[in-house]
N, C-alpha and C. Protein backbone atom coordinates (compact mmCIF):
# COMPACT_ATOMS: atom_id res chain seq x y z
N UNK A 1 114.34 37.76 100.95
CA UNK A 1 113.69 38.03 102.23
C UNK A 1 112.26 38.47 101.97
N UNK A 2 111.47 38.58 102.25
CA UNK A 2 110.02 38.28 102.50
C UNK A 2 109.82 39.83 102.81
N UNK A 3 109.01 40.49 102.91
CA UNK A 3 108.56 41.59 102.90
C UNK A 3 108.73 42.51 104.31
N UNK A 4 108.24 41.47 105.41
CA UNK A 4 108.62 42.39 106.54
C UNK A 4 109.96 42.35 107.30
N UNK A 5 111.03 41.26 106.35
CA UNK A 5 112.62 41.37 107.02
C UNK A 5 112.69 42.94 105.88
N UNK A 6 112.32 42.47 104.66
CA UNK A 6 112.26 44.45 103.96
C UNK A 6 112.34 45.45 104.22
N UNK A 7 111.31 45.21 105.13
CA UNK A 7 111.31 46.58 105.97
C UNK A 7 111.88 47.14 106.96
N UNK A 8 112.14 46.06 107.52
CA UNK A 8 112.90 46.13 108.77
C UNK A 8 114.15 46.80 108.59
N UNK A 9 115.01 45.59 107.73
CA UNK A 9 116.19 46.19 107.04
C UNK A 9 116.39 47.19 106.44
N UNK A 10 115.67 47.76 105.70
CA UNK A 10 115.31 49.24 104.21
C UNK A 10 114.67 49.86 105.46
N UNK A 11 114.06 50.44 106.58
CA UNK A 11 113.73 51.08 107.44
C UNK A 11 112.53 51.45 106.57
N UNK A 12 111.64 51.14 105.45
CA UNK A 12 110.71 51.36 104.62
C UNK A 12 109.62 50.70 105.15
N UNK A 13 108.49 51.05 105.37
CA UNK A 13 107.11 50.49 105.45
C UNK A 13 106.87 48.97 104.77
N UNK A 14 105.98 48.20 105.07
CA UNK A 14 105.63 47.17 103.99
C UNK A 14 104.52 48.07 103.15
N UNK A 15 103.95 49.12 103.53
CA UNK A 15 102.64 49.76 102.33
C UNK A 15 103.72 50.33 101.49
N UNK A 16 104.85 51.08 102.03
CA UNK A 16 105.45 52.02 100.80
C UNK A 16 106.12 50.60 99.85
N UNK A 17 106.65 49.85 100.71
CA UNK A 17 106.99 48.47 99.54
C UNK A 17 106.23 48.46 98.39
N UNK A 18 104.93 48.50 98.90
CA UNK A 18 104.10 47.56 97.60
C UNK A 18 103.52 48.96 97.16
N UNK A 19 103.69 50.00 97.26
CA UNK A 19 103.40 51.53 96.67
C UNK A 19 104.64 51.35 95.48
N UNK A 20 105.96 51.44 96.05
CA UNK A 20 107.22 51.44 94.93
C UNK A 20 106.66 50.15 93.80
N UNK A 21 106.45 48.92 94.39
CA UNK A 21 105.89 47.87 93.31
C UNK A 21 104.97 48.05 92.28
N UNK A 22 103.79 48.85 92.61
CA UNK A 22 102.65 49.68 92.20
C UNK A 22 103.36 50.64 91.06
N UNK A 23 104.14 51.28 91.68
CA UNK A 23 104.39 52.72 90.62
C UNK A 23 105.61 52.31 89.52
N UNK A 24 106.31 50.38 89.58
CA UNK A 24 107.28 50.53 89.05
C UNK A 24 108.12 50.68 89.25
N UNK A 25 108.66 51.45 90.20
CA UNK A 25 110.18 51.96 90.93
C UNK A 25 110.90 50.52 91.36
N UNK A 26 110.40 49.50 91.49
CA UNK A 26 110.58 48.04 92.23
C UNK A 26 109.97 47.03 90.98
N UNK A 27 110.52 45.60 91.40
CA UNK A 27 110.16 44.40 90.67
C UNK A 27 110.85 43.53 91.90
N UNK A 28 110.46 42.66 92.98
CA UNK A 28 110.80 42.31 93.77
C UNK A 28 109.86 41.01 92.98
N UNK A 29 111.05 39.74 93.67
CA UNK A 29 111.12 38.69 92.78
C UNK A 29 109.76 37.72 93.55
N UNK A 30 109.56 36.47 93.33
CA UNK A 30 108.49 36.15 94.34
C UNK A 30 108.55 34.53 94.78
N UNK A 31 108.42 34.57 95.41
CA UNK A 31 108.40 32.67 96.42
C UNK A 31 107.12 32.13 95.39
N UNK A 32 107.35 30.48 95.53
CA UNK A 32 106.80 29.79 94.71
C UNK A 32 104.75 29.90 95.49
N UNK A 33 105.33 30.37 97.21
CA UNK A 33 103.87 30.56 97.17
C UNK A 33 103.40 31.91 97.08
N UNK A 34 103.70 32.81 95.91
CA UNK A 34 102.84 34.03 95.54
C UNK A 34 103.77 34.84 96.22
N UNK A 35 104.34 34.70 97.68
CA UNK A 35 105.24 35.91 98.26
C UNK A 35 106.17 36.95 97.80
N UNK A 36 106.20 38.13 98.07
CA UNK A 36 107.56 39.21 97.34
C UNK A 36 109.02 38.11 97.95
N UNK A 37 109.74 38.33 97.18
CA UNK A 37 111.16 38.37 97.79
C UNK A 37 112.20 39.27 97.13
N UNK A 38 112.59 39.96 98.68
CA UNK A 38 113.40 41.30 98.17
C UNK A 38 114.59 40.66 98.39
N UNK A 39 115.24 41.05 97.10
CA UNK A 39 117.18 40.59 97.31
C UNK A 39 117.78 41.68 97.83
N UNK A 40 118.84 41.39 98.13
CA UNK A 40 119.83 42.99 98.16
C UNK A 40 119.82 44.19 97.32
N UNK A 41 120.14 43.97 95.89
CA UNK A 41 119.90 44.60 95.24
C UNK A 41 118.28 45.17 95.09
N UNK A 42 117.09 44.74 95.64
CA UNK A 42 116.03 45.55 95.44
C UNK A 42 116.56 46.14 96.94
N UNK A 43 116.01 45.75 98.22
CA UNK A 43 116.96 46.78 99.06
C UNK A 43 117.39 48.00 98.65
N UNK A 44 118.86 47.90 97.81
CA UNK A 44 119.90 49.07 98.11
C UNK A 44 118.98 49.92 96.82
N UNK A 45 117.79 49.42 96.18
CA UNK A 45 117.34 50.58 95.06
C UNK A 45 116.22 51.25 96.40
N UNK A 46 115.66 50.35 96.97
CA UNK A 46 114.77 50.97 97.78
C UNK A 46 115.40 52.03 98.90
N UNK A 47 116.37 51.91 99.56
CA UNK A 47 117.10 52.80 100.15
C UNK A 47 117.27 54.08 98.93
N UNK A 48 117.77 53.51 97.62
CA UNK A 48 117.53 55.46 96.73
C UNK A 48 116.45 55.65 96.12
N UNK A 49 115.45 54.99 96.34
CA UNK A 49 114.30 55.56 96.12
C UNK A 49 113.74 56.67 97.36
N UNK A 50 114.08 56.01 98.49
CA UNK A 50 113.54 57.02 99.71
C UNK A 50 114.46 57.98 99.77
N UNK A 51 115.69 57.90 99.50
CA UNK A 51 116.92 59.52 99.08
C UNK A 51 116.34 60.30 98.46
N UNK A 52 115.79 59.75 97.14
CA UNK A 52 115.43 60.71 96.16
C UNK A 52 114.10 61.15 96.65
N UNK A 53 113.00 60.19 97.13
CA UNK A 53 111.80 60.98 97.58
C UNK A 53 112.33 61.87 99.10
N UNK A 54 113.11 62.30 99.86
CA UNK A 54 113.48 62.95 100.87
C UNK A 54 114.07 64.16 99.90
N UNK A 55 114.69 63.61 98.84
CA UNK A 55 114.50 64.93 98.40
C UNK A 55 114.07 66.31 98.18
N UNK A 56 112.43 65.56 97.61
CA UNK A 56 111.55 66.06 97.29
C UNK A 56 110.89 66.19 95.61
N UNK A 57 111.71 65.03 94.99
CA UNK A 57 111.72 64.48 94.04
C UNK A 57 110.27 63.66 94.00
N UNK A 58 109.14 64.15 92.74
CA UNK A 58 108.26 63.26 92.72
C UNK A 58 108.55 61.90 92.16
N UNK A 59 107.70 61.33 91.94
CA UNK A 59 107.77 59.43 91.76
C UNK A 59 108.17 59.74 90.45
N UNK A 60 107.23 60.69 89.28
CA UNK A 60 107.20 60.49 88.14
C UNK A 60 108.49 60.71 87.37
N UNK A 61 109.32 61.78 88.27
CA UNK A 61 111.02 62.10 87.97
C UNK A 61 111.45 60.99 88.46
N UNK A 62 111.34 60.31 89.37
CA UNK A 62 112.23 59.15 90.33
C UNK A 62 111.96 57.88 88.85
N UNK A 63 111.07 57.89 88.45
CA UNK A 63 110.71 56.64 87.58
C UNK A 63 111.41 56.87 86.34
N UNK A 64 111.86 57.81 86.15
CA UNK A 64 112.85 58.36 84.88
C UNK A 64 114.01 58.23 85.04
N UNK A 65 114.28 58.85 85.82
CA UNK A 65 116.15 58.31 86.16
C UNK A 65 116.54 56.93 87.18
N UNK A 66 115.74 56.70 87.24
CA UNK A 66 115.98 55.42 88.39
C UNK A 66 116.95 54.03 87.35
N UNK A 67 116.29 54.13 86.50
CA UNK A 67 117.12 53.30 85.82
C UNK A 67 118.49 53.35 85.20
N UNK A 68 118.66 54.46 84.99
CA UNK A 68 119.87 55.24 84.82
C UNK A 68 120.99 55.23 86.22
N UNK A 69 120.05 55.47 87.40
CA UNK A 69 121.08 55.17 88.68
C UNK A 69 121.15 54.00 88.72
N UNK A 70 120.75 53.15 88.63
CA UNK A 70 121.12 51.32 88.88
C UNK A 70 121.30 50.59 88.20
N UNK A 71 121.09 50.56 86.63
CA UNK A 71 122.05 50.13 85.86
C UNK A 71 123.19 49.97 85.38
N UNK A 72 123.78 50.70 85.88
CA UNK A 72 125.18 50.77 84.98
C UNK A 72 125.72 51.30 83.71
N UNK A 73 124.58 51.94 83.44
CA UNK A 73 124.81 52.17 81.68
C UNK A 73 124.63 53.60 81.78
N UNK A 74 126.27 54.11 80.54
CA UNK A 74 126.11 55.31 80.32
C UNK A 74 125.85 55.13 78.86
N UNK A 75 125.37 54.39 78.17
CA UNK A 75 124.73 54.52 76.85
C UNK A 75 123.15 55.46 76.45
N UNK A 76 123.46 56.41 76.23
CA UNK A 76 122.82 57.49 75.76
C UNK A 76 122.53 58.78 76.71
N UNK A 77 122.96 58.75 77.62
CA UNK A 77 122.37 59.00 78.98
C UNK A 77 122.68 61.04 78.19
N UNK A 78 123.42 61.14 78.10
CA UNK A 78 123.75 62.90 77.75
C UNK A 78 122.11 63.35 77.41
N UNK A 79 122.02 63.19 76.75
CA UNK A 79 120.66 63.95 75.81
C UNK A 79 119.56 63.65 77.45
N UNK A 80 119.27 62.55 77.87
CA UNK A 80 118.17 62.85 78.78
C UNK A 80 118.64 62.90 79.88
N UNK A 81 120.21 62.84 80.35
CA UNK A 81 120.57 63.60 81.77
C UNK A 81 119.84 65.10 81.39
N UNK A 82 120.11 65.61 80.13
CA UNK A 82 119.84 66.97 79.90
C UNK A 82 118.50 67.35 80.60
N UNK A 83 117.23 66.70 79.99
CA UNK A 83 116.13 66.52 79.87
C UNK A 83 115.82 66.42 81.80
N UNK A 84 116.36 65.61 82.05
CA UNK A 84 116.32 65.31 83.48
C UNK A 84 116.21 66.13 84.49
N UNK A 85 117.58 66.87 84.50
CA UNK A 85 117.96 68.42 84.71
C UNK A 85 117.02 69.48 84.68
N UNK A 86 116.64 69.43 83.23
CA UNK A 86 115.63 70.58 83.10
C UNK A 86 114.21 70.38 83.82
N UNK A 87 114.17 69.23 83.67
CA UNK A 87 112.67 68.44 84.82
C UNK A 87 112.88 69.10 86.31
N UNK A 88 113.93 68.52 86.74
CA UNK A 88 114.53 69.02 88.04
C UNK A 88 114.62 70.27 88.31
N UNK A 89 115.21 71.04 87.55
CA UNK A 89 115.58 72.65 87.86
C UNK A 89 113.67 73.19 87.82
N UNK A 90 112.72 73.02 86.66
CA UNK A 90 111.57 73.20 86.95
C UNK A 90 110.60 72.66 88.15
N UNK A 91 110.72 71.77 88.41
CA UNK A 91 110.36 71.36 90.13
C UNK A 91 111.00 72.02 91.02
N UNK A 92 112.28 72.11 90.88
CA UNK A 92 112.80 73.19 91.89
C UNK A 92 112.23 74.54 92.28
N UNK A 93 112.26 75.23 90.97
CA UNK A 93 111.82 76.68 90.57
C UNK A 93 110.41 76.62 91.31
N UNK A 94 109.74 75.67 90.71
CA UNK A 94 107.81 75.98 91.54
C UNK A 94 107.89 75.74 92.97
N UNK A 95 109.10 74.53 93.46
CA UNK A 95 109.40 74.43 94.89
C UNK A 95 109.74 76.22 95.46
N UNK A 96 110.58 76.60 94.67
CA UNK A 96 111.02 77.42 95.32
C UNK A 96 109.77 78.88 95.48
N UNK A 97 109.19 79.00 94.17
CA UNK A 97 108.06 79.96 94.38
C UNK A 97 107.06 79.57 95.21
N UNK A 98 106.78 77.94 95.67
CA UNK A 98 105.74 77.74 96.90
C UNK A 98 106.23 78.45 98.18
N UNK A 99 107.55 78.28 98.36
CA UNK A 99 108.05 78.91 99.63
C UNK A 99 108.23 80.24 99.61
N UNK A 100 108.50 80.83 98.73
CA UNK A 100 108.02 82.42 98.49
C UNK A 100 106.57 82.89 99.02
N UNK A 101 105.55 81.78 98.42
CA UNK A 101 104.35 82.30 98.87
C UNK A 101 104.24 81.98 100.31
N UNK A 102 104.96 81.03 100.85
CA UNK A 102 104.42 80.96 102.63
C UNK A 102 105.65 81.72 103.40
N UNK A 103 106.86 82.10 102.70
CA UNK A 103 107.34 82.84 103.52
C UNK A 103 106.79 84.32 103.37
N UNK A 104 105.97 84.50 103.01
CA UNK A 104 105.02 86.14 102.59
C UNK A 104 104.16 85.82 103.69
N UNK A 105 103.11 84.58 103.68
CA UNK A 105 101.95 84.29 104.59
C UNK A 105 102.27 84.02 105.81
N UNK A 106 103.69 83.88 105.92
CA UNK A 106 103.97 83.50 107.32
C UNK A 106 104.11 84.79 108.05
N UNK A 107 105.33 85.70 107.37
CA UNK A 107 105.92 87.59 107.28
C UNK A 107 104.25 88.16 107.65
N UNK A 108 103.40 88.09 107.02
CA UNK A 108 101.98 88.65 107.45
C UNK A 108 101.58 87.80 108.70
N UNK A 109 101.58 86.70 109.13
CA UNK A 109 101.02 86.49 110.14
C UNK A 109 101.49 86.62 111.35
N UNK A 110 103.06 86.95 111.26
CA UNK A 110 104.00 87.08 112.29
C UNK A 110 103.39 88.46 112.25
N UNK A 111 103.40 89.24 111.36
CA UNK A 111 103.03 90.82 112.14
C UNK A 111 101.50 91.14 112.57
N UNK A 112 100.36 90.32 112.21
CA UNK A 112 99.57 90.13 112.75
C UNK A 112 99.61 90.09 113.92
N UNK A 113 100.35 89.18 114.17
CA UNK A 113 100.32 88.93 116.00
C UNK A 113 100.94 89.55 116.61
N UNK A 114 101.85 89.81 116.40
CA UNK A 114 103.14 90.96 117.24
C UNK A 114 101.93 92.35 117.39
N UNK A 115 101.11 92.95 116.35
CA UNK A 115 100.14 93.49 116.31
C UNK A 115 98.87 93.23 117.58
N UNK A 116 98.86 92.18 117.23
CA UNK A 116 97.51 91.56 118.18
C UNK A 116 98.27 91.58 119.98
N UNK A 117 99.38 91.57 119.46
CA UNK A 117 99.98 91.06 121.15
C UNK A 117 100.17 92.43 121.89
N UNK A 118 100.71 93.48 121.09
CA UNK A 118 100.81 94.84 121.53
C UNK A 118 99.78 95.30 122.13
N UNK A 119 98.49 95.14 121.44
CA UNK A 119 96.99 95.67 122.27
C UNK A 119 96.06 94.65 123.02
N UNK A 120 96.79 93.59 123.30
CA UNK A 120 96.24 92.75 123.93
C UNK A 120 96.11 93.41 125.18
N UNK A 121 95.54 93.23 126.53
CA UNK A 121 95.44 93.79 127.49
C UNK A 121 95.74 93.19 128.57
């Protein structure tokens, strides 16, 4: 299918299409005149590519295990599931200290105003 049944179907943009093509995450096959053609199988990777980015999973983790989710192969996988993990749990951790810092900036601005609203007149 041609790029904009792609989208239609994968509920994905045609720019994020050719963004996943760009970064690798994709290899969508091509018509004799130059065109993408997405099979099913690019589809159902593009549907877990947008899982994993809803995540909050960057590209550069998504481009690491992606092949590991759609291949089929558990040949070697222990040692850099490990690796994977530890990628993950550290994205998490800084995820989680960003929201530390705006649930502080938010806690101050909520009493700001509750402040501001009391002597309002």
């Amino acid at each position: 299918m041609k790029i904009g049944e792609a989208s239609r179907v994968s509920g994905v943009s045609a720019r994020s299409l050719r963004h996943y093509e760009e970064e690798g995450l994709i290899v969508p096959g091509r018509f004799s005149n130059g065109f993408r053609d997405y099979c099913q199988s690019t589809i159902d990777r593009v549907l877990l590519i947008r899982s994993l980015l809803e995540s909050g999973l960057p590209v550069r983790l998504i481009r690491q295990v992606l092949p590991r989710l759609t291949d089929g192969s558990e040949a070697g996988t222990d040692v850099v599931d490990a690796e994977f993990l530890r990628e993950v749990q550290g994205y998490r951790d800084r995820l989680a200290a960003r929201i530390a810092v705006l649930s502080h900036q938010q806690a101050a601005l909520d009493a700001y105003l509750r402040e501001a609203r009391r002597t309002d007149p």
